[in-house]
PDB file of N, CA and C in Angstrom:
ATOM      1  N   UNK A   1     -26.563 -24.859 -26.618  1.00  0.00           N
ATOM      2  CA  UNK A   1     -26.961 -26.234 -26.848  1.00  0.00           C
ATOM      3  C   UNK A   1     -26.698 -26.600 -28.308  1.00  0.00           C
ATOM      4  N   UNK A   2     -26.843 -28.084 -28.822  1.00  0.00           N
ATOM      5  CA  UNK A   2     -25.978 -28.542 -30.220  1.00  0.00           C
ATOM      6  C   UNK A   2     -27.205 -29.522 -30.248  1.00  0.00           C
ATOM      7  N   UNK A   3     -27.706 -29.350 -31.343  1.00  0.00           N
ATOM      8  CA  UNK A   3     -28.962 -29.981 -31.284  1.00  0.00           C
ATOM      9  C   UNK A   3     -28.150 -31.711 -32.561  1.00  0.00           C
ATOM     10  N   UNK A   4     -28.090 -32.892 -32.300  1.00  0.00           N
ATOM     11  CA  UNK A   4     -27.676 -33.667 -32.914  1.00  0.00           C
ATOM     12  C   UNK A   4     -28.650 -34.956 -33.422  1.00  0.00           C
ATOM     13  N   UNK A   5     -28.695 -34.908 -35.155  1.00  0.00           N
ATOM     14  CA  UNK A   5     -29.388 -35.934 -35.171  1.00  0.00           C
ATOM     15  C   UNK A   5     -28.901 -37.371 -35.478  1.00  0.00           C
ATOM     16  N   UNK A   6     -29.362 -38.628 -34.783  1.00  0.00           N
ATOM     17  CA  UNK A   6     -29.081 -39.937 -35.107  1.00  0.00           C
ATOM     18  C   UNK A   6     -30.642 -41.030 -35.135  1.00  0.00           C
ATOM     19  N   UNK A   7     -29.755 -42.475 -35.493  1.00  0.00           N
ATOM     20  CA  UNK A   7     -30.939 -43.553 -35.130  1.00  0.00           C
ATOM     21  C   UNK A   7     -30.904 -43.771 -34.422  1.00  0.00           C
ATOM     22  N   UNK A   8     -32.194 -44.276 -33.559  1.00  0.00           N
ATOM     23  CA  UNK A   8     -32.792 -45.315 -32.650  1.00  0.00           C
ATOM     24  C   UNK A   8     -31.881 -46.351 -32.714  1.00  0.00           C
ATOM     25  N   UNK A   9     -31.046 -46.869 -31.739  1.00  0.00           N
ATOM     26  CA  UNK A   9     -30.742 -48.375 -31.637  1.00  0.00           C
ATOM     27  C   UNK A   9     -32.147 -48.843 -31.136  1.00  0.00           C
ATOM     28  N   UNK A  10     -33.023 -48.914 -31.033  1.00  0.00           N
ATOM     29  CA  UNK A  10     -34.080 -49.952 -30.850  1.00  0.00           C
ATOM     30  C   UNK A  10     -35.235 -49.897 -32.176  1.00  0.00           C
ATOM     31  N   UNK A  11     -35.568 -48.700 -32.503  1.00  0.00           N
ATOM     32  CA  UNK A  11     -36.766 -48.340 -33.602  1.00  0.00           C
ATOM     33  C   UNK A  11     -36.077 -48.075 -34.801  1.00  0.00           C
ATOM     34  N   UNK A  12     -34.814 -47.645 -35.005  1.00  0.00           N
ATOM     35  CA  UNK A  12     -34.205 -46.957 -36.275  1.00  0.00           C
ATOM     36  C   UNK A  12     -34.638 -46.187 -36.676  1.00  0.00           C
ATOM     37  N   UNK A  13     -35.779 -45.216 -35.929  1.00  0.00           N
ATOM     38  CA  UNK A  13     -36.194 -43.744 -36.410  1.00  0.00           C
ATOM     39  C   UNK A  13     -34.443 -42.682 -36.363  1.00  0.00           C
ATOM     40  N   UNK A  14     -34.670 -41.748 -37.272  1.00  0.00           N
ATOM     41  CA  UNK A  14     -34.165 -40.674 -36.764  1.00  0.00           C
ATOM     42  C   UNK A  14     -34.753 -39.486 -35.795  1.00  0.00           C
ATOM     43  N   UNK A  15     -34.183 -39.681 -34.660  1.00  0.00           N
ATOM     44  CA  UNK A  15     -34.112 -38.794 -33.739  1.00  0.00           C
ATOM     45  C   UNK A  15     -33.540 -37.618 -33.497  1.00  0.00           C
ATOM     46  N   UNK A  16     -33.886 -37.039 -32.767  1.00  0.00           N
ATOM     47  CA  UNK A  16     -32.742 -35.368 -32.174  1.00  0.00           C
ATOM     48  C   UNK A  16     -32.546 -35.674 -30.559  1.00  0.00           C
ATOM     49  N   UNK A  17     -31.563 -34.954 -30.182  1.00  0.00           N
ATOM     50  CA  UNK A  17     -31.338 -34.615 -28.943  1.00  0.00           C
ATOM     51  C   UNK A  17     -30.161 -33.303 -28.898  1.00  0.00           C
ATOM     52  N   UNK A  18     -30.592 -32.980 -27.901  1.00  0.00           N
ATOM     53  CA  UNK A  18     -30.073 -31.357 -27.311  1.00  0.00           C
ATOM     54  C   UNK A  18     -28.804 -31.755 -26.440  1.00  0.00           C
ATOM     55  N   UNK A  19     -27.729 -31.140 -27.045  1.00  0.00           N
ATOM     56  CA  UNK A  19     -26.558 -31.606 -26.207  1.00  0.00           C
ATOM     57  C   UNK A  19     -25.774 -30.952 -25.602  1.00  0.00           C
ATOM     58  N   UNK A  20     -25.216 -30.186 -24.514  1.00  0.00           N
ATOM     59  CA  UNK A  20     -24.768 -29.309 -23.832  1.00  0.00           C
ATOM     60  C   UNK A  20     -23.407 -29.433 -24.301  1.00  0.00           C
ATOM     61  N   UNK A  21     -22.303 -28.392 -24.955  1.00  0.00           N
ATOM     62  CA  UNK A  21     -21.010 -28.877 -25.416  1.00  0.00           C
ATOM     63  C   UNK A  21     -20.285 -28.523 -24.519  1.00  0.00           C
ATOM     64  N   UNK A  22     -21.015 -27.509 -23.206  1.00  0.00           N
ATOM     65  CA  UNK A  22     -19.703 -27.582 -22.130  1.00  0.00           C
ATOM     66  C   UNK A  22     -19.267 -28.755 -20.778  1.00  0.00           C
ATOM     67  N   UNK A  23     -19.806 -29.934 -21.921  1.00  0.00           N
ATOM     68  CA  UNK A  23     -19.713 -31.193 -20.768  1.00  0.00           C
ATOM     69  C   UNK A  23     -19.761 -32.267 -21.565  1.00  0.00           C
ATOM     70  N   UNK A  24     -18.619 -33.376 -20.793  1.00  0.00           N
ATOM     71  CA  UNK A  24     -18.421 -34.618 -21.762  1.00  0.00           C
ATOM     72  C   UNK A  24     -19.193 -35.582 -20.525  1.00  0.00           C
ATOM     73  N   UNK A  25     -20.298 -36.026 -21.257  1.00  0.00           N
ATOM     74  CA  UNK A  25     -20.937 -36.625 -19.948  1.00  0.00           C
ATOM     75  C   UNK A  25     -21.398 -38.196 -20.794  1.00  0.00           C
ATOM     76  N   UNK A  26     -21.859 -38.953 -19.592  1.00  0.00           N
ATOM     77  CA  UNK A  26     -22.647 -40.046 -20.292  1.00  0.00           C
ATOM     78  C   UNK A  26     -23.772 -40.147 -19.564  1.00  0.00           C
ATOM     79  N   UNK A  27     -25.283 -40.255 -20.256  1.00  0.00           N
ATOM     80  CA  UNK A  27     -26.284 -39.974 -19.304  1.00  0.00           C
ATOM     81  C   UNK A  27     -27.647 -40.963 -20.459  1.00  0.00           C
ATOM     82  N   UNK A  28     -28.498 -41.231 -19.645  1.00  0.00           N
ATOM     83  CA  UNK A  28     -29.703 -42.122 -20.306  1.00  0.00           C
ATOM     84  C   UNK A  28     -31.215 -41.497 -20.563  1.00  0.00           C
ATOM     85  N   UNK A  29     -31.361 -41.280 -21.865  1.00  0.00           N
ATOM     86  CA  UNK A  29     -32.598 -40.762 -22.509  1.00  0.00           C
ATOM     87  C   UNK A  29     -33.629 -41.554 -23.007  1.00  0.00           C
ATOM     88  N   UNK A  30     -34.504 -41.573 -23.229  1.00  0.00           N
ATOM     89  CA  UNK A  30     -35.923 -42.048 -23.733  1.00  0.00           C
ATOM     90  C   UNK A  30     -36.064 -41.684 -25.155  1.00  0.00           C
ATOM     91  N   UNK A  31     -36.173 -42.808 -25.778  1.00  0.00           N
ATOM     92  CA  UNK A  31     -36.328 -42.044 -27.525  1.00  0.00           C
ATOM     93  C   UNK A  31     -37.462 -41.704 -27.404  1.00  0.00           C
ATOM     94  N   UNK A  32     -37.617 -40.359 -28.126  1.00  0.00           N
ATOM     95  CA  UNK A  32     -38.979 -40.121 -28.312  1.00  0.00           C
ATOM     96  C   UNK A  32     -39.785 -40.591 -28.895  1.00  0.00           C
ATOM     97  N   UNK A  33     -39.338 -41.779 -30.122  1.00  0.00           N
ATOM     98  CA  UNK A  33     -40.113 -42.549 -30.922  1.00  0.00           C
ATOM     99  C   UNK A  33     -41.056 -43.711 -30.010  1.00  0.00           C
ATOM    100  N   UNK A  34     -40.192 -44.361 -29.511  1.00  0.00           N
ATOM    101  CA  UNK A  34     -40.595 -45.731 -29.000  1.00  0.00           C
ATOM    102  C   UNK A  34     -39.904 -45.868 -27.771  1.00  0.00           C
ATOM    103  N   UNK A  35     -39.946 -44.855 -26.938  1.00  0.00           N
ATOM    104  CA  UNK A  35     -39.666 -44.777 -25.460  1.00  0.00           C
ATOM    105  C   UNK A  35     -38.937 -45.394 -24.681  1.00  0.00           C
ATOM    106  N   UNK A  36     -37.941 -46.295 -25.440  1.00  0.00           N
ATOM    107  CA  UNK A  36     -36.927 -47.446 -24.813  1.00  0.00           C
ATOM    108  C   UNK A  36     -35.461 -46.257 -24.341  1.00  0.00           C
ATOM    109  N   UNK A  37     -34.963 -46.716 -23.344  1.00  0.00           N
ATOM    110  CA  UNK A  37     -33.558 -46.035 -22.969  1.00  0.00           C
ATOM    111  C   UNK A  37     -32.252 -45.807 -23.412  1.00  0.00           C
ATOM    112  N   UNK A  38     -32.419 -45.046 -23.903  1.00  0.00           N
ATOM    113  CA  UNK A  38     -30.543 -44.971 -24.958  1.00  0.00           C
ATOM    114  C   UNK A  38     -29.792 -44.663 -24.094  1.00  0.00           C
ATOM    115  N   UNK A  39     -28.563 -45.399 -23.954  1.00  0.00           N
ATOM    116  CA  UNK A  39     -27.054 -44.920 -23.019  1.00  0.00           C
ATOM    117  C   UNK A  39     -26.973 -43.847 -24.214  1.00  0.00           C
ATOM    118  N   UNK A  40     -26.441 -42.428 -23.545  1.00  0.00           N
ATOM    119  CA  UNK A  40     -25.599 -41.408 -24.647  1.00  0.00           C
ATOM    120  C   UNK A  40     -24.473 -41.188 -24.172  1.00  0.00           C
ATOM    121  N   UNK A  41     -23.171 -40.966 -25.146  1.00  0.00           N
ATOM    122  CA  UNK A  41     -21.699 -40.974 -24.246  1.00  0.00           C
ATOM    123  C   UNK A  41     -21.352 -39.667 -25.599  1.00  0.00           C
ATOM    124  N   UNK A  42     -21.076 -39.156 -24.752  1.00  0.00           N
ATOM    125  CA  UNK A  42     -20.957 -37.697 -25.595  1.00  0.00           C
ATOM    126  C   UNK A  42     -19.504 -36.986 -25.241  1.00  0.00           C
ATOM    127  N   UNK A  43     -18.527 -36.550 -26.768  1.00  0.00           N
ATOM    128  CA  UNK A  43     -17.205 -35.494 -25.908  1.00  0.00           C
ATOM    129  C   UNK A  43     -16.908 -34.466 -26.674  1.00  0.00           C
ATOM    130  N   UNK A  44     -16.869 -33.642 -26.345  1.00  0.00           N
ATOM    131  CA  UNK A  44     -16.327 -32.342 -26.794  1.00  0.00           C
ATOM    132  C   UNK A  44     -15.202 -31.797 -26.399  1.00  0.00           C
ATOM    133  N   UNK A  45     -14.428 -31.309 -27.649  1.00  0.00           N
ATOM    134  CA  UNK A  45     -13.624 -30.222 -27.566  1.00  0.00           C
ATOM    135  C   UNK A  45     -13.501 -29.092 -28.128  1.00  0.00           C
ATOM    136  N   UNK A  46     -13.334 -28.059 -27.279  1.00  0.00           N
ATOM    137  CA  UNK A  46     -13.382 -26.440 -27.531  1.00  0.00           C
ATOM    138  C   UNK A  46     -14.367 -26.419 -28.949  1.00  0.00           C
ATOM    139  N   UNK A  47     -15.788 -27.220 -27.822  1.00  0.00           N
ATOM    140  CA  UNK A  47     -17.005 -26.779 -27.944  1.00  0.00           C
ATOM    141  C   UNK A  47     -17.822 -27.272 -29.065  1.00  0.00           C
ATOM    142  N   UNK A  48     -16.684 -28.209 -29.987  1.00  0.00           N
ATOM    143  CA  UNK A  48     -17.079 -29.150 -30.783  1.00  0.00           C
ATOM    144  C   UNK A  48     -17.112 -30.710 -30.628  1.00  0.00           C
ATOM    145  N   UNK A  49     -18.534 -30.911 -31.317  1.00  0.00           N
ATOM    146  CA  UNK A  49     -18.616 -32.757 -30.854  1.00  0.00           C
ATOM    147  C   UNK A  49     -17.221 -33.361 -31.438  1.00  0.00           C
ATOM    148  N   UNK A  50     -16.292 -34.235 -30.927  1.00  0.00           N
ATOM    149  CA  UNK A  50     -15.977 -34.838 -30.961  1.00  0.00           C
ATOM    150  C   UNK A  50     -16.011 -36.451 -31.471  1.00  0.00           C
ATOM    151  N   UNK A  51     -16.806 -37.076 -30.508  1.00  0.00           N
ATOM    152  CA  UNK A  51     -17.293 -38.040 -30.817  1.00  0.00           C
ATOM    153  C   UNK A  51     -19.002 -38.225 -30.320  1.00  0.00           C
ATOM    154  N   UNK A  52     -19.701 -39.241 -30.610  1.00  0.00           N
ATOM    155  CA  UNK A  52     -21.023 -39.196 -30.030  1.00  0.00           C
ATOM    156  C   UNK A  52     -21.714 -40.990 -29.934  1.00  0.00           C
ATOM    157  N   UNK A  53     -22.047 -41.245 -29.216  1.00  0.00           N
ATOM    158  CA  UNK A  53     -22.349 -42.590 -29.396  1.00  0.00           C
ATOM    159  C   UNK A  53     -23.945 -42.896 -28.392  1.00  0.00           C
ATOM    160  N   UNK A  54     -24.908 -43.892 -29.193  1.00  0.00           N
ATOM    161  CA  UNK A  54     -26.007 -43.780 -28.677  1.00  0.00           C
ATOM    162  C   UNK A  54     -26.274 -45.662 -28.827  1.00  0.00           C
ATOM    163  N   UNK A  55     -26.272 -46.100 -27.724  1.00  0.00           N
ATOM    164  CA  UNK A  55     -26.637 -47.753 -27.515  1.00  0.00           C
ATOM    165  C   UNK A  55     -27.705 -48.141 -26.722  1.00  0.00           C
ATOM    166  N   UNK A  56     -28.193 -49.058 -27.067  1.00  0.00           N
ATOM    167  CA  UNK A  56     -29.191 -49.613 -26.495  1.00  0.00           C
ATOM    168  C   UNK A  56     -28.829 -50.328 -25.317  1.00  0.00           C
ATOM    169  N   UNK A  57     -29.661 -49.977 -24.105  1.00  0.00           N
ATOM    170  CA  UNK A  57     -29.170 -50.408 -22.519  1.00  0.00           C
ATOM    171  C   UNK A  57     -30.040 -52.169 -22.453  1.00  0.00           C
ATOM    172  N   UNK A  58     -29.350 -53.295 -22.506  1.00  0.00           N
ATOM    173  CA  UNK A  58     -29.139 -53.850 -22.553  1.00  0.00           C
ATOM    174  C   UNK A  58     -29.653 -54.878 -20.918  1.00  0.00           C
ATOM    175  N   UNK A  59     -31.011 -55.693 -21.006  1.00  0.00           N
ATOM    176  CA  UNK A  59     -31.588 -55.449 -20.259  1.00  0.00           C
ATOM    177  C   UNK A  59     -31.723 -56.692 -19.636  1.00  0.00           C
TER     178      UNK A  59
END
């Protein structure tokens, strides 16, 4: 696991999340700050992040 830190698109805390690098996935988390839903779109190659992107789901 690749533990990665960013902001809140809704609170602007800095956050963590645990990221599996043997999968380029896009999947929806709960900030732990202020509990609103982040889209995460995540890619790796040979096991390094690539790119990483965290948006606010749009409601």
């Amino acid at each position: 696991m690749y533990e990665h830190y960013f902001q809140c698109p809704y609170c602007w805390e800095e956050i963590s999340m645990l990221l599996d690098p043997s999968t380029n996935t896009s999947y929806v988390e709960d900030c732990e700050v202020c509990c609103n839903p982040i889209q995460i779109t995540t890619d790796f190659e040979n096991m390094e992040l690539q790119s990483f992107n965290a948006e606010d789901i749009e409601q």
